[in-house]
Protein backbone atom coordinates (compact mmCIF):
# COMPACT_ATOMS: atom_id res chain seq x y z
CA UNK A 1 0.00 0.00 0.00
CA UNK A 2 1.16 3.55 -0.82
CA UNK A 3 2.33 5.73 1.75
CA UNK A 4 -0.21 8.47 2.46
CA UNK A 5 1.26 12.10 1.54
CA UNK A 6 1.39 14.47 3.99
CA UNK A 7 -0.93 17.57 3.60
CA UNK A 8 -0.85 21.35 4.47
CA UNK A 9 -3.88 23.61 5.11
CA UNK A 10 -3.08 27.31 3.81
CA UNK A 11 -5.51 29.81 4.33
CA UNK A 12 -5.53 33.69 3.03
CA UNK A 13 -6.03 35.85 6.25
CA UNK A 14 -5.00 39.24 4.59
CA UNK A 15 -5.49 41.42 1.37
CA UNK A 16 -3.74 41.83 -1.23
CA UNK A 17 -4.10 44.66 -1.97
CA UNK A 18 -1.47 47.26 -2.34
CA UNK A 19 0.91 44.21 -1.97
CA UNK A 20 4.13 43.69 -4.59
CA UNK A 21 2.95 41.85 -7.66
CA UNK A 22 5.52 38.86 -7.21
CA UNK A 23 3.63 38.41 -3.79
CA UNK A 24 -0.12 38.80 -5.48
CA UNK A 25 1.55 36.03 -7.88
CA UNK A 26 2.74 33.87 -5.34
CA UNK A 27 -0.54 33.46 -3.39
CA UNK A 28 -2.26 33.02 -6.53
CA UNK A 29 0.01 30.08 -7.43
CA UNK A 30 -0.57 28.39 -4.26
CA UNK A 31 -4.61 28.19 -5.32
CA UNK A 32 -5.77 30.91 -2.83
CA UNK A 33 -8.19 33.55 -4.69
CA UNK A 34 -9.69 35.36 -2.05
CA UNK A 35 -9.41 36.36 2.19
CA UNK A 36 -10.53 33.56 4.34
CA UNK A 37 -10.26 30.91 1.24
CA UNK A 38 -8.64 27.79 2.20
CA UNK A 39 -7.19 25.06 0.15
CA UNK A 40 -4.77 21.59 1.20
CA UNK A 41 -1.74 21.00 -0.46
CA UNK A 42 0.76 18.25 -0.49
CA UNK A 43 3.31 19.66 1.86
CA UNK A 44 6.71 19.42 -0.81
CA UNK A 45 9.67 22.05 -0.74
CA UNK A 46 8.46 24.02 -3.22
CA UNK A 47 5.46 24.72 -1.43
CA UNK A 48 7.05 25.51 1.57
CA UNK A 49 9.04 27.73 -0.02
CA UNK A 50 5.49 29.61 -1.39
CA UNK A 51 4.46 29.89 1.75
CA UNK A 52 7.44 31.47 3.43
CA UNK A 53 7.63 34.17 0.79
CA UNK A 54 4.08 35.05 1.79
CA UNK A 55 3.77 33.69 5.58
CA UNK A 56 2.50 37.25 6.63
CA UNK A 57 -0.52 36.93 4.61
CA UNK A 58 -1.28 33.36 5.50
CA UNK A 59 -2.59 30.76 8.09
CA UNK A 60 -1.03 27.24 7.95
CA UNK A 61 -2.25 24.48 9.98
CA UNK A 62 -0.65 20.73 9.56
């Protein structure tokens, strides 16, 4: 049997607006569209990465 992935809740807490573009870009590439939205992802480097260029705008829960 496969090993289950491990998964990472994100949500949006803050606006975006008036925020630098590559940081609008960022949170749009990890799925989130508007405040309070809240999507899973597999928890992988890259997304961790994501989410530390943006961490002031975001929840994360395990």
């Amino acid at each position: 049997m496969a090993k289950a992935k491990k998964v990472v809740k994100v949500t949006l807490v803050r606006g975006l607006s008036g925020r630098r573009k590559d940081h609008r870009e960022t949170v749009r590439g990890l799925g989130l569209k508007w405040t309070n939205h809240t999507v899973e992802l597999e928890d992988t480097p890259s997304v961790r990465g994501m989410i530390n260029k943006v961490n002031y705008l975001l929840k994360v829960a395990d």
